[in-house]
Each structure stands twice: as C-alpha cells, then as structure tokens.
N, C-alpha and C. Protein backbone atom coordinates (compact mmCIF):
# COMPACT_ATOMS: atom_id res chain seq x y z
N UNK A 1 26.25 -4.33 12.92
CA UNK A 1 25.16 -4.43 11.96
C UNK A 1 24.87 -3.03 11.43
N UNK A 2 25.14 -3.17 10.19
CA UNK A 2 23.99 -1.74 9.56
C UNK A 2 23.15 -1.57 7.94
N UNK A 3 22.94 -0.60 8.14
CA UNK A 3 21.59 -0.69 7.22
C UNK A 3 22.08 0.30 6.30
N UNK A 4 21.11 0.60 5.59
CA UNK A 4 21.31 1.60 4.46
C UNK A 4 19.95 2.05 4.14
N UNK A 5 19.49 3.67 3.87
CA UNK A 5 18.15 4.04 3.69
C UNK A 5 18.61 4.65 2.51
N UNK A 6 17.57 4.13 1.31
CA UNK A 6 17.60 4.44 0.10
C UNK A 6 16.16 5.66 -0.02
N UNK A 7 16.47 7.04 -0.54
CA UNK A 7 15.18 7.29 -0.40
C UNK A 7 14.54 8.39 -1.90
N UNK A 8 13.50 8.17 -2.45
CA UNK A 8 12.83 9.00 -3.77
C UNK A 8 12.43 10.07 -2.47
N UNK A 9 13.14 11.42 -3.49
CA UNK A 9 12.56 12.62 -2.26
C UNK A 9 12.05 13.59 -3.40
N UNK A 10 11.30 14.43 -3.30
CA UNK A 10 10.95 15.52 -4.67
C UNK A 10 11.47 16.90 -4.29
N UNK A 11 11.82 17.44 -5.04
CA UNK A 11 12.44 18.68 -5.47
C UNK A 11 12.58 19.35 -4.53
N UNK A 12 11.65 19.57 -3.22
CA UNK A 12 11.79 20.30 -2.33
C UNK A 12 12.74 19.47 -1.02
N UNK A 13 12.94 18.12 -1.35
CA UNK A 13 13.78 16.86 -0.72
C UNK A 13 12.90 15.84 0.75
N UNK A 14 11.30 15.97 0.15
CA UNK A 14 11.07 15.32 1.55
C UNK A 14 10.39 14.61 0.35
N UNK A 15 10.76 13.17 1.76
CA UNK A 15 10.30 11.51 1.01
C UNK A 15 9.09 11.19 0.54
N UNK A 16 9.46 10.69 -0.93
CA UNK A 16 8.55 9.65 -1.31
C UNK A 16 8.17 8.43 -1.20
N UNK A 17 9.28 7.74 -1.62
CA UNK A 17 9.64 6.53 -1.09
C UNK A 17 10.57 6.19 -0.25
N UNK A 18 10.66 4.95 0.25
CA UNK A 18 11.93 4.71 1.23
C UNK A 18 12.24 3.31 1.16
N UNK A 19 13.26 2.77 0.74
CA UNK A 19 13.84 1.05 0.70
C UNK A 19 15.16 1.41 2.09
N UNK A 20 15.17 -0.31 2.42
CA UNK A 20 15.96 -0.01 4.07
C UNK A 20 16.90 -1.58 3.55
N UNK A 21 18.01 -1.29 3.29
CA UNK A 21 18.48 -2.67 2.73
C UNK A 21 19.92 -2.82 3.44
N UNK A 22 20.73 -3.57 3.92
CA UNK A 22 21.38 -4.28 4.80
C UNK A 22 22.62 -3.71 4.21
N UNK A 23 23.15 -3.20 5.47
CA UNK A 23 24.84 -2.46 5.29
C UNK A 23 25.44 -2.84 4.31
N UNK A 24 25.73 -4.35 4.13
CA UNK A 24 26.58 -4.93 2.96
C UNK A 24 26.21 -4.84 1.30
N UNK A 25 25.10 -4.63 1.52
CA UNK A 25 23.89 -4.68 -0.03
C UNK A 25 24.73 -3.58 -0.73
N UNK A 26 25.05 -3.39 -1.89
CA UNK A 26 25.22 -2.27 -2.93
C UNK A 26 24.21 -1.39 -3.05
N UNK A 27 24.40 -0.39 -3.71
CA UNK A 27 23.53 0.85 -3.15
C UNK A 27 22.87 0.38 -4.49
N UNK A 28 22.70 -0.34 -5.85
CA UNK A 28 22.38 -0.93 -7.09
C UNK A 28 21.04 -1.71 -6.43
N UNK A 29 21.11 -2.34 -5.64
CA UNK A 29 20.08 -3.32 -5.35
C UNK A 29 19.32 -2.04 -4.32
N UNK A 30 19.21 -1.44 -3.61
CA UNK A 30 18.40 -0.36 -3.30
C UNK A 30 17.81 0.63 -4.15
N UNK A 31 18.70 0.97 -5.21
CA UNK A 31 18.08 1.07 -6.64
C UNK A 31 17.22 0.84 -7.14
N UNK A 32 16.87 -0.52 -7.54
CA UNK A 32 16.74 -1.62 -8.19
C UNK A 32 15.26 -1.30 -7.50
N UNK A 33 15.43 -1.72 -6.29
CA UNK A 33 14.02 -1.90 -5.11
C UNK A 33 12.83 -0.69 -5.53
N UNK A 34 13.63 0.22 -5.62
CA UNK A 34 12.80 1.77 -5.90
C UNK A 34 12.46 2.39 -7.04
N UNK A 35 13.04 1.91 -8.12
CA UNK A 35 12.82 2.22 -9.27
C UNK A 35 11.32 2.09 -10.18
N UNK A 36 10.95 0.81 -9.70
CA UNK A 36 9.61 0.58 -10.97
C UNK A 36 8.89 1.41 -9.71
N UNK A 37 8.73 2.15 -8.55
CA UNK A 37 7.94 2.92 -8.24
C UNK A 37 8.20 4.24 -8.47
N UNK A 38 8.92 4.62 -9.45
CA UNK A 38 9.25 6.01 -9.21
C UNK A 38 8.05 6.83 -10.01
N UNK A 39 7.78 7.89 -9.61
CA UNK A 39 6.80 8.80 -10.23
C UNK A 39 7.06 9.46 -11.64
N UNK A 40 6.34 10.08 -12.16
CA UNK A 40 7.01 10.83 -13.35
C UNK A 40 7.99 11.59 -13.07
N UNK A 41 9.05 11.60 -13.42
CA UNK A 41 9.94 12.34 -13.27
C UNK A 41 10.69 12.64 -14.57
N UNK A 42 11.10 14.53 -14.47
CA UNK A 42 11.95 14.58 -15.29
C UNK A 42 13.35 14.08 -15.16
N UNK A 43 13.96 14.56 -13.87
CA UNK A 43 15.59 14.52 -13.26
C UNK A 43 15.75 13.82 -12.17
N UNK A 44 16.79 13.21 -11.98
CA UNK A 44 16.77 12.26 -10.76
C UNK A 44 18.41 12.53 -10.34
N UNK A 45 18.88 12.84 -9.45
CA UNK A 45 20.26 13.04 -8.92
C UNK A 45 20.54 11.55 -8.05
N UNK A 46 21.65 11.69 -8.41
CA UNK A 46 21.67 10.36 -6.89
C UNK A 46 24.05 10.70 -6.93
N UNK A 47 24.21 9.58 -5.78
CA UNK A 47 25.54 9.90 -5.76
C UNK A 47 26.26 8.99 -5.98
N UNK A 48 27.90 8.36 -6.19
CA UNK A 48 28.39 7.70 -6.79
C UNK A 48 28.47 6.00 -6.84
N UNK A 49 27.31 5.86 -5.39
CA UNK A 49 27.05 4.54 -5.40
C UNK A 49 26.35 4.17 -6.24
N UNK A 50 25.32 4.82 -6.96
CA UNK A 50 24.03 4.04 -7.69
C UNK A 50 24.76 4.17 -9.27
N UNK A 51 25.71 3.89 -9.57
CA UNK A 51 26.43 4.25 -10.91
C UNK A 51 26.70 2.74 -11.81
N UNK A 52 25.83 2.68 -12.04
CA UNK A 52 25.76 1.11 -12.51
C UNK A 52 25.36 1.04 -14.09
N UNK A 53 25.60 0.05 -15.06
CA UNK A 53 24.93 0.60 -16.42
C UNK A 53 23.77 0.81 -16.73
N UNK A 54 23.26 -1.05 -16.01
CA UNK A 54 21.61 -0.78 -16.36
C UNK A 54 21.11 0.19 -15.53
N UNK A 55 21.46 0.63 -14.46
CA UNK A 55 20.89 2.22 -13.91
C UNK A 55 20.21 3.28 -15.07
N UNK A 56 21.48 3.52 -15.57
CA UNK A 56 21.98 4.16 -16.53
C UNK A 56 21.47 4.52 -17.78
N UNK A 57 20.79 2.73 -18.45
CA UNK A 57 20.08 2.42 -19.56
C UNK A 57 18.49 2.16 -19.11
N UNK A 58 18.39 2.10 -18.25
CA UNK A 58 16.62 2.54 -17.58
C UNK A 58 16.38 3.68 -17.41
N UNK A 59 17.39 4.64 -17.01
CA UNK A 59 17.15 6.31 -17.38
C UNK A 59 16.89 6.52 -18.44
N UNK A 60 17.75 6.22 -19.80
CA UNK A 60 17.53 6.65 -21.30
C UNK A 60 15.97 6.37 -21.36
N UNK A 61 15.91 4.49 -21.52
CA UNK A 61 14.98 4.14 -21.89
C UNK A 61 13.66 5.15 -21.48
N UNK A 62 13.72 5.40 -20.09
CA UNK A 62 12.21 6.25 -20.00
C UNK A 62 12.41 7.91 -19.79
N UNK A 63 13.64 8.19 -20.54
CA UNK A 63 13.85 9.71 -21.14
C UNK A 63 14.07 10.28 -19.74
N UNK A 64 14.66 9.93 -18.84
CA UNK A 64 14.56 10.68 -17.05
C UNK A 64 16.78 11.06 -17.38
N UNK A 65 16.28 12.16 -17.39
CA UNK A 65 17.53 13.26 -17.37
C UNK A 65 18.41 12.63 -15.79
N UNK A 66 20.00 12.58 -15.78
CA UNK A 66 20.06 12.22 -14.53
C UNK A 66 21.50 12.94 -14.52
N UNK A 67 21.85 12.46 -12.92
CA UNK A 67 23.28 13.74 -12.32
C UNK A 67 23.81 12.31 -11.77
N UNK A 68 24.53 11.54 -11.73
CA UNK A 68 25.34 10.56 -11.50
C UNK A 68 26.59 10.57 -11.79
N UNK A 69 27.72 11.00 -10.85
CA UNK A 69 28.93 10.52 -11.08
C UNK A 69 29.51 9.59 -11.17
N UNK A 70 30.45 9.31 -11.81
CA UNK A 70 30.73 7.58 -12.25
C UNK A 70 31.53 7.06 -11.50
N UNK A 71 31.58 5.60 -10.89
CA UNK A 71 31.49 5.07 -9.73
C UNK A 71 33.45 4.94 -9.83
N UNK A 72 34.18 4.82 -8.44
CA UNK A 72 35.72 4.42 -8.52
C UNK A 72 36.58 3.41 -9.70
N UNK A 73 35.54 2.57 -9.92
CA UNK A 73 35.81 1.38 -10.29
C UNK A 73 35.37 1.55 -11.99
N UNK A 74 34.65 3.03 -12.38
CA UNK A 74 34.45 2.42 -13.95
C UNK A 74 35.78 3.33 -14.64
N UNK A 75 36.46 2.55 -15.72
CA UNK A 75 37.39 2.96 -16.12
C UNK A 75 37.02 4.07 -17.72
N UNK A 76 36.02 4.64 -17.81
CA UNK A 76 35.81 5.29 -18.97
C UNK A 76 35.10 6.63 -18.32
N UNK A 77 35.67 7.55 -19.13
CA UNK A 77 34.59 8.85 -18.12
C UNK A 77 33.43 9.04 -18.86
N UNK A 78 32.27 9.60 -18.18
CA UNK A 78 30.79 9.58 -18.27
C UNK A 78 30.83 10.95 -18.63
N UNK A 79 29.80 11.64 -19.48
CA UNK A 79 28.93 12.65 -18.82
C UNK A 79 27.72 12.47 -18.93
C-alpha cells in the first residue's frame, strides 16, 4: 500500500496545504484536490507528474507563471 503527499509550500518551502491521495492516483487528481485552495500566487513549480493540459490552462486562465516539465508521454515540446 502507498500513498502520495501532495503539498502548496511558499517560497521559503514550508506547508500550506497538504492532499494525501492513494499510491495509484495520478499526481493530476492531487492537483486537482489543491488547486481551488491555492493562495495568490505569482509562480508555482511543480515536477513532471502534474503536467497535464487543463493544469496548464488554469495557470493561464488566472495569470500564475509556472516551471513544469512536460510529462514522458506528451509528444510536443513545451516551454
């Protein structure tokens, strides 16, 4: 059995939020969980699991600058 800790940390890296979602879950649906709480933010980093579109197009939409590398599986390169 395992888990996965999704966590909003601020600039200095200690937690804001924290989602706890089940080994098998995509790191998208831990995402997902944490997002409509996120604070104002300008920049948000995360790593190549959370690389999803609508990720992607909820950043634009609320102008949040982001550092996401694009996931194994997408066949077009990002910047």
């Amino acid at each position: 059995m395992n888990t996965n800790l999704h966590a909003i940390c601020d600039s200095q890296g200690r937690p804001m939020d924290l989602s706890l979602t089940a080994g098998p879950v995509s790191d998208h649906i831990g995402a997902r969980a944490l997002f409509s709480g996120l604070p104002n933010v300008t920049w948000l980093l995360g790593d190549r699991g959370y690389d999803a579109d609508w990720f992607r197009e909820a950043f634009q939409d609320n102008k949040i600058g982001h550092c996401l590398p694009g996931g194994k599986q997408r066949k077009t390169h990002l910047r």
